[in-house]
Protein backbone atom coordinates (compact mmCIF):
# COMPACT_ATOMS: atom_id res chain seq x y z
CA UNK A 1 -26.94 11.02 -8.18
CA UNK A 2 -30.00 13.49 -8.59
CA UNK A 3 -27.84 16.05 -9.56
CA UNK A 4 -26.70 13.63 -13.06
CA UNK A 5 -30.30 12.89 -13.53
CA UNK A 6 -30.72 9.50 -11.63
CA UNK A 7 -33.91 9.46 -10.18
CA UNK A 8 -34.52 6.21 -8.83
CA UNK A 9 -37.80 5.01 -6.94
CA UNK A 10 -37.25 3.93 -3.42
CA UNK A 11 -39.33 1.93 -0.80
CA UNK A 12 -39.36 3.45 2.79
CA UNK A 13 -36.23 5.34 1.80
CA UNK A 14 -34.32 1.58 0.80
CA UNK A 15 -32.34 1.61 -2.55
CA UNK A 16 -30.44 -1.29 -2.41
CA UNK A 17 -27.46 -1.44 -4.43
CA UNK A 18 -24.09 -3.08 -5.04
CA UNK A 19 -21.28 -1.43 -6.45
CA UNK A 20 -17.53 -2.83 -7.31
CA UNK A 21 -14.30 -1.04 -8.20
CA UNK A 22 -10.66 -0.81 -8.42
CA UNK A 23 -8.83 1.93 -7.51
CA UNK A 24 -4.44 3.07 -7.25
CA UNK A 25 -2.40 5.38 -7.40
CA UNK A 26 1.31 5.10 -8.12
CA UNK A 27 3.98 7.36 -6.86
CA UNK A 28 7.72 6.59 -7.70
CA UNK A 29 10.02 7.37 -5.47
CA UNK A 30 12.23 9.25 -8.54
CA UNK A 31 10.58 12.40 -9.36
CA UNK A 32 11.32 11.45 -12.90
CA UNK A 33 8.90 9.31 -12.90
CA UNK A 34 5.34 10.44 -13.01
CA UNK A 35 2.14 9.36 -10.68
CA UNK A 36 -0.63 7.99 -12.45
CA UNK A 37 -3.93 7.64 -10.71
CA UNK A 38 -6.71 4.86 -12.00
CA UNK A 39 -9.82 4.58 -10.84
CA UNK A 40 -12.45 2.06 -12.44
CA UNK A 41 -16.03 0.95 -10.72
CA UNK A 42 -19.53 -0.27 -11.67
CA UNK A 43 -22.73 0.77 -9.33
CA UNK A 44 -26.10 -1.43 -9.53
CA UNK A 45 -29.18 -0.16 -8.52
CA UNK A 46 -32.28 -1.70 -7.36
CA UNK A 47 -35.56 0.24 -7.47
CA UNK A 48 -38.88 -0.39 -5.63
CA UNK A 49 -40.19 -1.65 -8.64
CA UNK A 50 -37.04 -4.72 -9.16
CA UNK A 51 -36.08 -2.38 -12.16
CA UNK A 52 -32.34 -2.38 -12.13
CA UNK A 53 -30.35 0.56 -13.45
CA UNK A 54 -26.70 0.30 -13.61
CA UNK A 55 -23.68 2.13 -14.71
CA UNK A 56 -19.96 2.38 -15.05
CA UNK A 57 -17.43 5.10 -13.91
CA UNK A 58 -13.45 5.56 -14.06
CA UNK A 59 -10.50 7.22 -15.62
CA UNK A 60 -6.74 7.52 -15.41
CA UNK A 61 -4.23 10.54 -14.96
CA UNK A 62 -1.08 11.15 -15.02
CA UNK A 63 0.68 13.76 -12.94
CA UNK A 64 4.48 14.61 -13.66
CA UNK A 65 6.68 16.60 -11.04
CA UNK A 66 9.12 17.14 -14.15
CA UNK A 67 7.68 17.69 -17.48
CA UNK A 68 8.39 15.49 -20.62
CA UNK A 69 6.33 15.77 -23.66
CA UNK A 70 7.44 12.58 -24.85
CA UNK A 71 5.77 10.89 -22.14
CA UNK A 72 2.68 12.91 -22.41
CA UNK A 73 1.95 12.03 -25.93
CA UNK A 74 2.67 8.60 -25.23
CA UNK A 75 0.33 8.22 -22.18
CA UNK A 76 -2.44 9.94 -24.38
CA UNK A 77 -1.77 7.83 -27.12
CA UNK A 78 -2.48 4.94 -25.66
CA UNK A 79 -6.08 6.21 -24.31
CA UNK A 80 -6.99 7.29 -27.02
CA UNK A 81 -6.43 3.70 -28.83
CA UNK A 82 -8.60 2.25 -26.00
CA UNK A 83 -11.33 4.84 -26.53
CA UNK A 84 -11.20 4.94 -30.43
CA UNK A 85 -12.42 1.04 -30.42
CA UNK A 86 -15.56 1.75 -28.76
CA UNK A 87 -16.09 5.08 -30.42
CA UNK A 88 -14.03 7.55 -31.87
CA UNK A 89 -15.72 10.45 -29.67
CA UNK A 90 -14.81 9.22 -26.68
CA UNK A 91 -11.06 10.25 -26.13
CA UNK A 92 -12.41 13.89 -26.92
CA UNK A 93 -14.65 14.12 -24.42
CA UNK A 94 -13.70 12.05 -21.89
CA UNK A 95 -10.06 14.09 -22.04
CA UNK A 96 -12.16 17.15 -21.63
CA UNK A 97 -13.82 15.87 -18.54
CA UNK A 98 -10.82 15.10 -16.85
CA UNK A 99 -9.25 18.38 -17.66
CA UNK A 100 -12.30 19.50 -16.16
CA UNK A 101 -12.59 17.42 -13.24
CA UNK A 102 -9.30 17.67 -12.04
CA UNK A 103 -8.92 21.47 -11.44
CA UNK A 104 -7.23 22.76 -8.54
CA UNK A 105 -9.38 25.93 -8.24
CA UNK A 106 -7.29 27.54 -5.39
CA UNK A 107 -4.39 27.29 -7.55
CA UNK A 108 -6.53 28.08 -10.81
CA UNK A 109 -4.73 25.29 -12.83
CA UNK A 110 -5.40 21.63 -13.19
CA UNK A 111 -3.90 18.58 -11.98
CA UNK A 112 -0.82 17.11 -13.65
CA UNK A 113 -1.39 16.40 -17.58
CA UNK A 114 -4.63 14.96 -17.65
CA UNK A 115 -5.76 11.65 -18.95
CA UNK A 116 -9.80 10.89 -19.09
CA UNK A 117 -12.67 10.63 -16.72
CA UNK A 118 -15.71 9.37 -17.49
CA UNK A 119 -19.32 8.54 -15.19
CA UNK A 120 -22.58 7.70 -15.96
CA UNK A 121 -21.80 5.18 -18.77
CA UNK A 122 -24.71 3.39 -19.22
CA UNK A 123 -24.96 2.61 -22.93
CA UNK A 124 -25.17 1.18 -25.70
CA UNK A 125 -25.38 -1.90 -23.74
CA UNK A 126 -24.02 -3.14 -20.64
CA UNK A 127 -21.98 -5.53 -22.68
CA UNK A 128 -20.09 -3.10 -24.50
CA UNK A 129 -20.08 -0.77 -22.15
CA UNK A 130 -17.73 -3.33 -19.90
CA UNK A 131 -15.87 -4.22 -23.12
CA UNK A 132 -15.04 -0.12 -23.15
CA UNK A 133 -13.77 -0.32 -19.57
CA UNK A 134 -11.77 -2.94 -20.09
CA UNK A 135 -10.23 -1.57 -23.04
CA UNK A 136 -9.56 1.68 -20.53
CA UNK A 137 -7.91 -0.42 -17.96
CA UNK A 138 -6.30 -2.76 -20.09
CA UNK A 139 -4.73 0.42 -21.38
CA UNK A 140 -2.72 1.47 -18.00
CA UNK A 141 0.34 -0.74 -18.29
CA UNK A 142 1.12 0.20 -21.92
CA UNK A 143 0.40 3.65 -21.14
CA UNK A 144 2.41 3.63 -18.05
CA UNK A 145 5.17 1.29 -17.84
CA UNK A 146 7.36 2.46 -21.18
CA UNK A 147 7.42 5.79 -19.17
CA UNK A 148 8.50 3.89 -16.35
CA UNK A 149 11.40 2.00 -18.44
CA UNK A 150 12.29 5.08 -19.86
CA UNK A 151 12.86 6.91 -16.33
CA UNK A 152 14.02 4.26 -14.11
CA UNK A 153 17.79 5.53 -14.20
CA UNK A 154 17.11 8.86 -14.35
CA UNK A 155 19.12 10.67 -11.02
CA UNK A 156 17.55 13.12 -8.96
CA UNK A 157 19.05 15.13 -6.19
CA UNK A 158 17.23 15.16 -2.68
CA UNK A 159 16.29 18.94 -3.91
CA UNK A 160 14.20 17.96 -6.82
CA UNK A 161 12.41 15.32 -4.36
């Protein structure tokens, strides 16, 4: 946490905390279908002093084994609605920070299609900071599930498995 600028002020090395989350990742059995990933927490910490810092993390991804556009856009559409009712700078950079996060630097390209990613959120209030996460994870079944509907019939041979 140092290494984000978190310095927090322990007693006899204790920093007691509490932290909560919600984490899955789906993978179809078509290939057809994408996997999205979703990953949402909050992390509470309690310094020597009883000053309390807190934050909130998470993000969403999608990663296709067959390419559609179509469901790209979509899946990015609805993100960026969640993000654009908190602020409209969000999407933007929290789609470049997944691009970024999720690079596969053996391979030297990134994970599946992106989505966003997003850590440290501490402002402008804690209050509307968990109104933005809900927003985000309120977003997954719209984002998801009409890609779902769309793919559910869709063949596949034991090849493109």
């Amino acid at each position: 946490m140092k290494s984000r600028g978190k310095n927090f002020k322990q007693s006899d090395g204790k920093l007691p905390f509490w932290a909560v989350g919600i984490s899955s990742v789906i993978h179809p059995h078509s290939p057809h279908m994408p996997t999205v990933h979703f990953n949402f927490r909050f992390f509470e910490v309690e310094e020597a002093d009883g000053n309390k810092q807190w934050w909130f993390g998470g993000g969403t991804d999608l990663t296709p084994t067959y390419l559609d556009e179509e469901d790209v856009v979509h899946f990015h559409s609805a993100l960026k609605h969640a993000c654009d009712q908190h602020d409209k700078t969000y999407y933007t950079h929290f789609k470049k920070w997944c691009d970024d996060y999720f690079v596969v630097s053996h391979r030297g390209e990134r994970r599946g299609v992106g989505g966003i990613f997003f850590d440290d959120v501490d402002s402008p209030s804690q209050e509307e900071a968990f109104a933005f996460v809900k927003s985000c994870t309120k977003a997954i079944i719209p984002a998801y599930l009409p890609i779902v509907k769309k793919h559910i019939n869709d063949q596949h041979t034991d090849e493109e498995k």
